[in-house]
N, C-alpha and C. Protein backbone atom coordinates (compact mmCIF):
# COMPACT_ATOMS: atom_id res chain seq x y z
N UNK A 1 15.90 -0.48 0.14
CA UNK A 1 15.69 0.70 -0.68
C UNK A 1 14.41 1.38 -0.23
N UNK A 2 14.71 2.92 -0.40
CA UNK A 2 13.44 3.68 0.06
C UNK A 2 13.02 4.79 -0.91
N UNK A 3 11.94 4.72 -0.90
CA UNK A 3 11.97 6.03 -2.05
C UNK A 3 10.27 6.80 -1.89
N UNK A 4 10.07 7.36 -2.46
CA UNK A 4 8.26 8.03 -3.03
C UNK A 4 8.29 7.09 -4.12
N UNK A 5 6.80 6.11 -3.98
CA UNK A 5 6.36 5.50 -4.79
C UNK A 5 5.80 6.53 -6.27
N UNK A 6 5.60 7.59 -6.50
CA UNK A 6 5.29 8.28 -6.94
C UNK A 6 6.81 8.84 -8.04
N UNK A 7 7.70 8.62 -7.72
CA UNK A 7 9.16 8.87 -8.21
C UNK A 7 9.95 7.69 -8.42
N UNK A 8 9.22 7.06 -8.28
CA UNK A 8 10.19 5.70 -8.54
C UNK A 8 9.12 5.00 -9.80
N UNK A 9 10.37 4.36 -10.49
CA UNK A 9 9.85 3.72 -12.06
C UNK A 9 8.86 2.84 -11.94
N UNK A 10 8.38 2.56 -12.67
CA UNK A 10 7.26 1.25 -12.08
C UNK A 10 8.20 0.11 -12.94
N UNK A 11 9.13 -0.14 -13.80
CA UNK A 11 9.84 -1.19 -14.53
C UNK A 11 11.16 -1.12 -12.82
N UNK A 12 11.06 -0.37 -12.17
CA UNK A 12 12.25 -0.18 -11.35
C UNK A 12 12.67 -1.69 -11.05
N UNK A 13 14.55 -1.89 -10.81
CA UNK A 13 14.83 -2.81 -10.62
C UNK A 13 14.80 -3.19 -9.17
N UNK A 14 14.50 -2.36 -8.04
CA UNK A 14 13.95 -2.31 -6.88
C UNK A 14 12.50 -2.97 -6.92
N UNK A 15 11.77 -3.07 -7.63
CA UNK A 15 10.45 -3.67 -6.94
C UNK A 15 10.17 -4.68 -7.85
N UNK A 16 10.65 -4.87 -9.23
CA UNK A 16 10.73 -6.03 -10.27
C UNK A 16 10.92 -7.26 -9.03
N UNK A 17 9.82 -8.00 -9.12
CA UNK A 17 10.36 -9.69 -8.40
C UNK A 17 10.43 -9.46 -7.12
N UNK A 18 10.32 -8.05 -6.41
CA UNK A 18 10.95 -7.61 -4.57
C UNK A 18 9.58 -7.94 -3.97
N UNK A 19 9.77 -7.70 -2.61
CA UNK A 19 8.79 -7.87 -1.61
C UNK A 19 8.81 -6.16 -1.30
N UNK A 20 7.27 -5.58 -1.89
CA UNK A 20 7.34 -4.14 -1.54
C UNK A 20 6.14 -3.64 -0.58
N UNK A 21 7.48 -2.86 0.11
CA UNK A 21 6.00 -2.23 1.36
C UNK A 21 5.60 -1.05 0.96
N UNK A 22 4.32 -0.30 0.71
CA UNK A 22 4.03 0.70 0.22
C UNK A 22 2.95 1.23 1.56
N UNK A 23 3.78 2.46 2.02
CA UNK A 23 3.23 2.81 3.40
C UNK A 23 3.09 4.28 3.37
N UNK A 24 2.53 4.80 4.40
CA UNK A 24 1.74 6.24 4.61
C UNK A 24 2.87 7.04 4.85
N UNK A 25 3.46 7.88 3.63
CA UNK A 25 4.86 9.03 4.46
C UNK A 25 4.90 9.21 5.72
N UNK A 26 3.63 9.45 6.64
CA UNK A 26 4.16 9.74 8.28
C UNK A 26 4.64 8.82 8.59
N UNK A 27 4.21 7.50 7.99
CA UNK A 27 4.46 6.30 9.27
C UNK A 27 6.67 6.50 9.48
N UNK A 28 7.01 6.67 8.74
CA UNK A 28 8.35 6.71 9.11
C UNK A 28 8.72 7.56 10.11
N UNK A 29 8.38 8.76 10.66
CA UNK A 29 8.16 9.31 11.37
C UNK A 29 7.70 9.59 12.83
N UNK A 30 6.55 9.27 12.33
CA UNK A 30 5.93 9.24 13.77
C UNK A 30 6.13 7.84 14.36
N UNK A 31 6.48 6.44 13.14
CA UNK A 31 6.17 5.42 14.29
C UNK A 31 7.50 4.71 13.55
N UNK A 32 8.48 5.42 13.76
CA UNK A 32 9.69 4.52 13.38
C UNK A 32 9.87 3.26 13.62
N UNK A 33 9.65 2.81 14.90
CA UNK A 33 10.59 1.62 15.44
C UNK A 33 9.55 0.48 14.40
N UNK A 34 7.86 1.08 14.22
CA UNK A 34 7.22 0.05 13.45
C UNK A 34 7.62 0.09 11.91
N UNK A 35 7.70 1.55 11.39
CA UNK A 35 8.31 1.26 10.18
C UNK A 35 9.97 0.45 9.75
N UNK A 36 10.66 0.43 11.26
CA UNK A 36 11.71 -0.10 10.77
C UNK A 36 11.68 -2.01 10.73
N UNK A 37 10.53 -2.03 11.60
CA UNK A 37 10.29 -3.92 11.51
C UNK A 37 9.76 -3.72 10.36
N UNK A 38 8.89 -3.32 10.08
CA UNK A 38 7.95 -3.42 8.77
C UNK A 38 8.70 -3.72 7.39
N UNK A 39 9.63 -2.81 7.56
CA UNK A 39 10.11 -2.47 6.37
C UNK A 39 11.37 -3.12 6.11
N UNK A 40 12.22 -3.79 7.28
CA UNK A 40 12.99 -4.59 6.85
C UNK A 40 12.89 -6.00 5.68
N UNK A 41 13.67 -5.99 4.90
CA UNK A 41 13.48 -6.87 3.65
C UNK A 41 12.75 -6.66 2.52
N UNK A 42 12.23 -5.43 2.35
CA UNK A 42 11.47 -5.19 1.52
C UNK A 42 11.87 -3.50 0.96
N UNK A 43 11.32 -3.42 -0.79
CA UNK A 43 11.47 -1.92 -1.10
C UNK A 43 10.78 -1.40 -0.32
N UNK A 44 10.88 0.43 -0.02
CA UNK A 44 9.71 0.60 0.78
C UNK A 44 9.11 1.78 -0.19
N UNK A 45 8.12 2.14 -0.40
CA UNK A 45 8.20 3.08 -0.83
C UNK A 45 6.29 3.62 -0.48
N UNK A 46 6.82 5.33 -0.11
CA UNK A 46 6.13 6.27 0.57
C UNK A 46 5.22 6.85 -0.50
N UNK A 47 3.54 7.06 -0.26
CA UNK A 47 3.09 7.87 -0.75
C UNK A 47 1.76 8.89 0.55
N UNK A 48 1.28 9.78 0.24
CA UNK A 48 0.60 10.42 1.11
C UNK A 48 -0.50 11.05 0.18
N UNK A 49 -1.81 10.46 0.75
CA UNK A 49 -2.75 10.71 0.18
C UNK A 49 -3.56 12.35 -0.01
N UNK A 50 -2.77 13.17 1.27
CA UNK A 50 -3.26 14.53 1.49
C UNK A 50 -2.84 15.03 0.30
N UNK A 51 -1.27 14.46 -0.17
CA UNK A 51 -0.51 15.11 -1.03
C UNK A 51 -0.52 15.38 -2.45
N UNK A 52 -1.04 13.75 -2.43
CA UNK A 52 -1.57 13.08 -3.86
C UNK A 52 -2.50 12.47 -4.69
N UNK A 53 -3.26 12.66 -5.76
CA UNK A 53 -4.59 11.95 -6.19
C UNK A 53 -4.38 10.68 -6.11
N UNK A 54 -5.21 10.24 -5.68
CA UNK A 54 -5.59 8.48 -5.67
C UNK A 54 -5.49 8.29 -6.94
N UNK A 55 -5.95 8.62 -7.59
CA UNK A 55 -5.86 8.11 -9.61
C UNK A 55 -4.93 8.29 -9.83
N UNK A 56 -3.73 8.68 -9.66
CA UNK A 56 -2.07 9.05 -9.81
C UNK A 56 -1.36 7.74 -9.06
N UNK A 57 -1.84 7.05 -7.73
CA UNK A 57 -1.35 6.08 -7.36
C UNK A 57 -1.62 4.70 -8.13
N UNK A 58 -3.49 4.42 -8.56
CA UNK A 58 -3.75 3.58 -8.92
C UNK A 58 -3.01 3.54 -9.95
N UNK A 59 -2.87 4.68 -10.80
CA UNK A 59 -1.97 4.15 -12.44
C UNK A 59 -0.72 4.04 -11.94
N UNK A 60 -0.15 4.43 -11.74
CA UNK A 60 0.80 4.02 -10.93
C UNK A 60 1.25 2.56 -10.80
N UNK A 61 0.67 2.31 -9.94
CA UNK A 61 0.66 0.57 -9.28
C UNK A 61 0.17 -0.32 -10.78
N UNK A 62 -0.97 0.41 -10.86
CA UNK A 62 -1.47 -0.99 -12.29
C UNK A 62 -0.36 -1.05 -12.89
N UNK A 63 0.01 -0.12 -13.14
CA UNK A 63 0.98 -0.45 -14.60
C UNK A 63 2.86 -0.94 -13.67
N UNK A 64 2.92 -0.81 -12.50
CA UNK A 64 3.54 -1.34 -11.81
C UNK A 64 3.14 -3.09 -11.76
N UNK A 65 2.01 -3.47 -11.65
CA UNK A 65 1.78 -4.77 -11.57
C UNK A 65 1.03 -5.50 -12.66
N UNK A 66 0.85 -4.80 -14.19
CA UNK A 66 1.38 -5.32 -15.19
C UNK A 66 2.62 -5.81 -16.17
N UNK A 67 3.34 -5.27 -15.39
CA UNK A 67 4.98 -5.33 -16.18
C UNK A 67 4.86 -7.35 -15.70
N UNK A 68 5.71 -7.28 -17.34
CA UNK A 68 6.81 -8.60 -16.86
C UNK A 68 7.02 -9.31 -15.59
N UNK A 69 7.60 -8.46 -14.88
CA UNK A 69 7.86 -9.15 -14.11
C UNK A 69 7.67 -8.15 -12.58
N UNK A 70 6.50 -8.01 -12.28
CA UNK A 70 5.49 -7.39 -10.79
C UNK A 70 6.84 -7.88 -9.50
N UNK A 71 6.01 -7.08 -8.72
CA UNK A 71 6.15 -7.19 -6.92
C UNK A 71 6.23 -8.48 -7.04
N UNK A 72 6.97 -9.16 -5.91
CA UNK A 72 6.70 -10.64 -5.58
C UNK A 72 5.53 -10.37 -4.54
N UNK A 73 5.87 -9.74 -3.63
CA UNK A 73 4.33 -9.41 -2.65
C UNK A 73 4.40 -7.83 -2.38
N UNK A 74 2.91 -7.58 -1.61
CA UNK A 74 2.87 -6.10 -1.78
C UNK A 74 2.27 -6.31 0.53
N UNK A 75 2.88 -5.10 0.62
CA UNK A 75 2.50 -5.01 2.42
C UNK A 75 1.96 -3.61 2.58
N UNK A 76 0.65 -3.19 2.85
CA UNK A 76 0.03 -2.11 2.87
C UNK A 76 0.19 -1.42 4.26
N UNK A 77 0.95 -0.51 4.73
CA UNK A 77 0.90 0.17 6.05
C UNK A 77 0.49 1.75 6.06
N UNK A 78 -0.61 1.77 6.94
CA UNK A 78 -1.06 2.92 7.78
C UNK A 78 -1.33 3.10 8.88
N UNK A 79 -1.53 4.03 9.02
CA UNK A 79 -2.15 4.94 10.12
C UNK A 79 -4.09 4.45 9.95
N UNK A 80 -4.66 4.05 11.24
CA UNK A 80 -6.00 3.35 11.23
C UNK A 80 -6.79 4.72 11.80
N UNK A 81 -7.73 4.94 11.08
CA UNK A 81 -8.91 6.19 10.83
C UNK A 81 -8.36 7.12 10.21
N UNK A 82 -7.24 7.28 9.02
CA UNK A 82 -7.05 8.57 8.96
C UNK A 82 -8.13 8.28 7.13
N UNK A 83 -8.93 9.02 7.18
CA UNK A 83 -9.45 9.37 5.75
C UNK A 83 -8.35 9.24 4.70
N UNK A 84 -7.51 9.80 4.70
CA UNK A 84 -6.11 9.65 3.73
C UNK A 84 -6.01 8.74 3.42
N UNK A 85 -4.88 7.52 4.85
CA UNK A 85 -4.45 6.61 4.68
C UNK A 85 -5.21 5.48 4.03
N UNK A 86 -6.52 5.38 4.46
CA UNK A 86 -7.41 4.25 3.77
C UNK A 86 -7.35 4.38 2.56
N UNK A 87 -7.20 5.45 1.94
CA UNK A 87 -7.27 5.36 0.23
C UNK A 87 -6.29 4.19 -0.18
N UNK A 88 -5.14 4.58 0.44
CA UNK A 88 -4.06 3.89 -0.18
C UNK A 88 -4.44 2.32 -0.13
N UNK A 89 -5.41 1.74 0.34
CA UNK A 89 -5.57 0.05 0.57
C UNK A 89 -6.60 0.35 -0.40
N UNK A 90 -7.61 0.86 -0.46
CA UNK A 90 -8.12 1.10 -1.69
C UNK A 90 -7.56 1.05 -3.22
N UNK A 91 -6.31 1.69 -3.26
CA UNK A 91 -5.84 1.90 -4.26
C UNK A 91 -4.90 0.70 -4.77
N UNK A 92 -4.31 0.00 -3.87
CA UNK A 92 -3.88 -1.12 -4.19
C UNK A 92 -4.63 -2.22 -4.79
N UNK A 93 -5.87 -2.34 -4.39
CA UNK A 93 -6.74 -3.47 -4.34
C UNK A 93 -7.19 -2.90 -5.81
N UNK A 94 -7.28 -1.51 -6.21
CA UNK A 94 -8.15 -0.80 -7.53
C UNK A 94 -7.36 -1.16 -8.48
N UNK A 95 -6.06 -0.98 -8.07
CA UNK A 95 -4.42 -1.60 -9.54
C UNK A 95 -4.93 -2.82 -9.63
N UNK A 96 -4.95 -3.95 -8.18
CA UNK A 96 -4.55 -5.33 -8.81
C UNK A 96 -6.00 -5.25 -9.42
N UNK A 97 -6.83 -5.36 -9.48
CA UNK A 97 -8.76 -5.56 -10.11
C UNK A 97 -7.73 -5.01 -11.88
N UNK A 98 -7.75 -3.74 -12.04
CA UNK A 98 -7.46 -3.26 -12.98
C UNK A 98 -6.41 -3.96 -14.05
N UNK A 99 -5.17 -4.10 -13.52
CA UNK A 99 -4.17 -5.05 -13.81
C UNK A 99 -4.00 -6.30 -14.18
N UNK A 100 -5.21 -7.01 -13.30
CA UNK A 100 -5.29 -8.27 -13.44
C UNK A 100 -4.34 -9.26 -12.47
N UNK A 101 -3.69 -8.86 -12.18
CA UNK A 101 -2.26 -9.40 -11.33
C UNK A 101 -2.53 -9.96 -10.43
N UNK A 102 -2.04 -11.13 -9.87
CA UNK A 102 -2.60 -11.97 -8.58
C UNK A 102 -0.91 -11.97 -7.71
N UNK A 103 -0.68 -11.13 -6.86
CA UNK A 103 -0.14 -10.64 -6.04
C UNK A 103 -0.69 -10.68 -4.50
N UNK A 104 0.41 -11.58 -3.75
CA UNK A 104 0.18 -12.10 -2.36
C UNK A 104 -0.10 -10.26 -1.64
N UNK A 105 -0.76 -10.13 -1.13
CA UNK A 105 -1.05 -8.68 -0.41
C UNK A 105 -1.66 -8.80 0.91
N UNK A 106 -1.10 -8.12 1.90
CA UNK A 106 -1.01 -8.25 3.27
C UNK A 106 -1.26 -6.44 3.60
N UNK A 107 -2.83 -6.51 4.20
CA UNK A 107 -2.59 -5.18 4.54
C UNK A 107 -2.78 -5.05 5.83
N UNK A 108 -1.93 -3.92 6.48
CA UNK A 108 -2.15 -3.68 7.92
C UNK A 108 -2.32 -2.09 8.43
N UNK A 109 -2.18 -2.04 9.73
CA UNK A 109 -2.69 -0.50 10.38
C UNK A 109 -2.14 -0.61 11.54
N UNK A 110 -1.82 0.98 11.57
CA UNK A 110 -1.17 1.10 13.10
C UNK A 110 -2.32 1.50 14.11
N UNK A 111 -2.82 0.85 15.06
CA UNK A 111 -3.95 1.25 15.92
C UNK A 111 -3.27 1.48 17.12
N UNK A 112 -3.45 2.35 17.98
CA UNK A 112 -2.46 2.74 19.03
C UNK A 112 -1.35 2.13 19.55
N UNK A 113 -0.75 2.58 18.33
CA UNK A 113 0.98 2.11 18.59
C UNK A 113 0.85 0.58 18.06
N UNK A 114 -0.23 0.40 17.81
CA UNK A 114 0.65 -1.96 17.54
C UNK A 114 -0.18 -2.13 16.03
N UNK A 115 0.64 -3.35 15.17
CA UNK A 115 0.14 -3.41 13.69
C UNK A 115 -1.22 -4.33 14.27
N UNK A 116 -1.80 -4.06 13.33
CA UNK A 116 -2.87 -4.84 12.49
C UNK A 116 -3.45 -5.34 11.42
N UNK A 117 -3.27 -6.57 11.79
CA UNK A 117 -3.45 -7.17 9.93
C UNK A 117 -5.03 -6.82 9.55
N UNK A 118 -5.43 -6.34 8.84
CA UNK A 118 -6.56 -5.97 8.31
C UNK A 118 -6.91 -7.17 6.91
N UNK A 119 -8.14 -7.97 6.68
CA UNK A 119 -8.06 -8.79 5.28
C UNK A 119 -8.31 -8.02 4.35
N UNK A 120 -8.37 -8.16 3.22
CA UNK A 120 -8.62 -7.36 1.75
C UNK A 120 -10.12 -7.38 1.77
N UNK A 121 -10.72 -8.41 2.55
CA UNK A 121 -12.13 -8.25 2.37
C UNK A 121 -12.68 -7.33 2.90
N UNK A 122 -12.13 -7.11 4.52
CA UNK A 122 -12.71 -6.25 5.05
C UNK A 122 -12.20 -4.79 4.59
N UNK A 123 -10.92 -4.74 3.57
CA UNK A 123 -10.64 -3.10 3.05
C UNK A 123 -11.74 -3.24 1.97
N UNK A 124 -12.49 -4.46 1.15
CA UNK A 124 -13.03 -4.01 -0.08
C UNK A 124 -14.21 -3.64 0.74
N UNK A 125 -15.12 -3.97 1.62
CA UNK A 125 -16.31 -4.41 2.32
C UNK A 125 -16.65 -2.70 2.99
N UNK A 126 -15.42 -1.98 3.27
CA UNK A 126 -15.14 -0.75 3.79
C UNK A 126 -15.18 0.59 2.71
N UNK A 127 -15.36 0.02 1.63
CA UNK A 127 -16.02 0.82 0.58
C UNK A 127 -17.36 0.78 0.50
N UNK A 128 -17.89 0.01 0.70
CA UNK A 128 -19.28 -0.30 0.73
C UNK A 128 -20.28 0.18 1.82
N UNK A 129 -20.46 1.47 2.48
CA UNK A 129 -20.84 1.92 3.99
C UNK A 129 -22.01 1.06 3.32
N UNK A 130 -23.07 1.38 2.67
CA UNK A 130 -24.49 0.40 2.63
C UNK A 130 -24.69 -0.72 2.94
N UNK A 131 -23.05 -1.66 2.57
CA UNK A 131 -23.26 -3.33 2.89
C UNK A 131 -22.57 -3.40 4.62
N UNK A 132 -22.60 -2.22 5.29
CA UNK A 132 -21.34 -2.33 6.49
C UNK A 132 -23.16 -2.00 7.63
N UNK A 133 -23.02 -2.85 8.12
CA UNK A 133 -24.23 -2.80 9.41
C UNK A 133 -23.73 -2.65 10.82
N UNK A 134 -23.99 -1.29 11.62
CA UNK A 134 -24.09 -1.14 12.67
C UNK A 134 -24.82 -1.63 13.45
């Protein structure tokens, strides 16, 4: 199943208990063959940060991963340097804090053409330019 995370229910019977990938609208696009490994076995569902407030995703997701019965796991895909896309690993990490929810989460990035697993530490650590040393 594919949809805009943004249009789809957060009780939805698509992501209740599923393994959901929540990825950058271009990536289907521009990097198909990765969105189609990526995304096999899992809901997928698209949001785009140019498009949409970050505070519209986080409520979103929280109250997506307060329900009954949450994501079984969550897979974060973007595009690596785009200002946009980083929100969205931001915003995941802002639901589960908010939510409370302890949800297996795997985030990654497309860096010229190949994934990368990125840890949650280094997306929280990447909010922090003061604690980040050149």
């Amino acid at each position: 199943m594919s949809g805009r995370l943004s249009e789809t229910n957060a009780g939805s019977h698509t992501v209740q208990g599923k393994d959901v990938l929540i990825y950058g609208s271009c990536i289907s696009t521009e990097h198909p063959e990765v969105f189609r490994e990526i995304s096999r076995g899992r809901t997928s569902l698209s949001a785009c940060l140019e498009a949409e407030h970050m505070n519209m995703i986080v409520y979103k997701l929280a109250y997506m991963f307060k329900l009954k019965n949450p994501p079984a796991s969550l897979t974060i895909l973007t595009i690596d340097g785009s200002p946009h896309c980083v929100q969205l690993h931001y915003a995941v990490q802002e639901a589960l804090r908010i939510s409370g929810a302890e949800i297996p989460t795997t985030h990654l990035v497309i860096a010229n053409g190949k994934v990368v697993e990125v840890s949650s530490e280094a997306v929280k650590r990447s909010r922090w330019l003061s604690k980040i040393k050149t």
